[in-house]
C-alpha atoms as a PDB file:
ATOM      1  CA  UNK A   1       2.493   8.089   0.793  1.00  0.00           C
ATOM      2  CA  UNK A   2       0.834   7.696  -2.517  1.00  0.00           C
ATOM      3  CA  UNK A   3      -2.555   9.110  -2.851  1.00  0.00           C
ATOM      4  CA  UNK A   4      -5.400   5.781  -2.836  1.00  0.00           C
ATOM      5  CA  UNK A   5      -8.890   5.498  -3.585  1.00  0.00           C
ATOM      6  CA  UNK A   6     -10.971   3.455  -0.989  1.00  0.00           C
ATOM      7  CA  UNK A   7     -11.408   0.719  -3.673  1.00  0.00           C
ATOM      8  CA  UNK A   8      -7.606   0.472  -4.224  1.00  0.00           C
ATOM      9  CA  UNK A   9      -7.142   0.491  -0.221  1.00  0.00           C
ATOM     10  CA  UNK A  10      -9.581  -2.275  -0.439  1.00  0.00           C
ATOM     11  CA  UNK A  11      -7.550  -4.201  -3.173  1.00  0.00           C
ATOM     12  CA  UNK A  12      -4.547  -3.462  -1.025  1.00  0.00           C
ATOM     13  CA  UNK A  13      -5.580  -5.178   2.273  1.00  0.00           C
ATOM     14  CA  UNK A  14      -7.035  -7.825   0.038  1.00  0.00           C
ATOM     15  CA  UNK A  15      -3.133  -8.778  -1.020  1.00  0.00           C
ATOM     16  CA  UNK A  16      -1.709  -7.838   2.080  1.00  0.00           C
ATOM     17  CA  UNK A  17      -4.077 -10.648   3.566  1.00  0.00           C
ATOM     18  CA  UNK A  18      -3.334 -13.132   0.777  1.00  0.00           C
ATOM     19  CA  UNK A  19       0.569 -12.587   1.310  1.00  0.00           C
ATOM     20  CA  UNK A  20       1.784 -10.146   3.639  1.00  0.00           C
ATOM     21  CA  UNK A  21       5.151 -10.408   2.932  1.00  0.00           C
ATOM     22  CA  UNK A  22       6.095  -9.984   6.577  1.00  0.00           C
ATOM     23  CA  UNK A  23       5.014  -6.044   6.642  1.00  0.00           C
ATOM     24  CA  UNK A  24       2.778  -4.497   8.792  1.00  0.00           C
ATOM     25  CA  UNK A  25      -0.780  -3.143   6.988  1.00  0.00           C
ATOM     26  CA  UNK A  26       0.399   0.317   6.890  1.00  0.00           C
ATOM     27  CA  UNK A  27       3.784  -0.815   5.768  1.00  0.00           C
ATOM     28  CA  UNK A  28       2.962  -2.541   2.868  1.00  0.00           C
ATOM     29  CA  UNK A  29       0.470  -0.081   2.067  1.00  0.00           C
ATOM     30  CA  UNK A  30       2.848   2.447   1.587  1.00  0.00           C
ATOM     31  CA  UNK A  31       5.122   0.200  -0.689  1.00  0.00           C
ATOM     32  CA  UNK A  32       2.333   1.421  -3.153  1.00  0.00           C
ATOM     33  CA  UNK A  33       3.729   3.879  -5.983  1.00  0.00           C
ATOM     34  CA  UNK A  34       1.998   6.021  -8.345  1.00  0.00           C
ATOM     35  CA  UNK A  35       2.073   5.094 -11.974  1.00  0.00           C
ATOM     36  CA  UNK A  36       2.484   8.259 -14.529  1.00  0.00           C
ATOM     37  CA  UNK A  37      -0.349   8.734 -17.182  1.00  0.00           C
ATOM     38  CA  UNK A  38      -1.697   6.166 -15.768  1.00  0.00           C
ATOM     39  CA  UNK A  39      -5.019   7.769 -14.659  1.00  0.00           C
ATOM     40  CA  UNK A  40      -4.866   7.201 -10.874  1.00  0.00           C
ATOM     41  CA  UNK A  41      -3.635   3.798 -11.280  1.00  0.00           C
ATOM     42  CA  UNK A  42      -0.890   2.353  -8.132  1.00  0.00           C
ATOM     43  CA  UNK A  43       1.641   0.327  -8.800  1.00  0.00           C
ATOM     44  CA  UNK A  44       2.365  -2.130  -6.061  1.00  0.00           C
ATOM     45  CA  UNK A  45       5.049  -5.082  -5.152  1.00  0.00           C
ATOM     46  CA  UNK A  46       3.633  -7.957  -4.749  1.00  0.00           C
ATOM     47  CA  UNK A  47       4.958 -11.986  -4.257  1.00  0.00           C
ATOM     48  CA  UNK A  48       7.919 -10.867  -7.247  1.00  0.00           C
ATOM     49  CA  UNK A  49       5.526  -9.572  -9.055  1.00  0.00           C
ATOM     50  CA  UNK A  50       4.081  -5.743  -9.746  1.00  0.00           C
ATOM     51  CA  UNK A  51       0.524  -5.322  -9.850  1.00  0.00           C
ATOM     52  CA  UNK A  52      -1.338  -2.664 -11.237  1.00  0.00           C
ATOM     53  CA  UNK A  53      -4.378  -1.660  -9.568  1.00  0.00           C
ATOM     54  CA  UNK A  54      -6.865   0.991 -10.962  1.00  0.00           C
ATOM     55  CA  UNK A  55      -8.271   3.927  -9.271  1.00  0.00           C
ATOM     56  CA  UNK A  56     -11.879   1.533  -9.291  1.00  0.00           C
ATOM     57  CA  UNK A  57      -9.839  -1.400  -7.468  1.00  0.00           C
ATOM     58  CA  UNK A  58      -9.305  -3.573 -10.452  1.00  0.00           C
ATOM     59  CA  UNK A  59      -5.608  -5.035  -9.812  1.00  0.00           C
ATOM     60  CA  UNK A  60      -3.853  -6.896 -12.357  1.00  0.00           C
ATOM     61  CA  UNK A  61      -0.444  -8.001 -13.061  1.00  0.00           C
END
């Protein structure tokens, strides 16, 4: 499992509740990958979608 701040566990559960895409918490919470160079970042699945969220929880597409 990919290494997560509490901020980007936060951001996590906060798409997991918007869409859980049929996973488990702890499922989808380890669909998280890291991104290289990107300074903590995860990259996560999402609705078709990737999102991006920063080691401070900001998530973006």
């Amino acid at each position: 499992m990919t290494r997560t701040t509490r901020e980007q566990r936060r951001a996590i559960h906060r798409k997991w509740r918007q869409a859980d895409q049929g996973l488990p918490y702890r499922s989808f919470r380890r669909l998280a990958a890291s991104v290289p160079a990107g300074d903590g970042a995860i990259a996560l699945p999402w609705c078709g979608m990737w999102l991006c969220i920063e080691a401070d929880g900001y998530t973006h597409s």
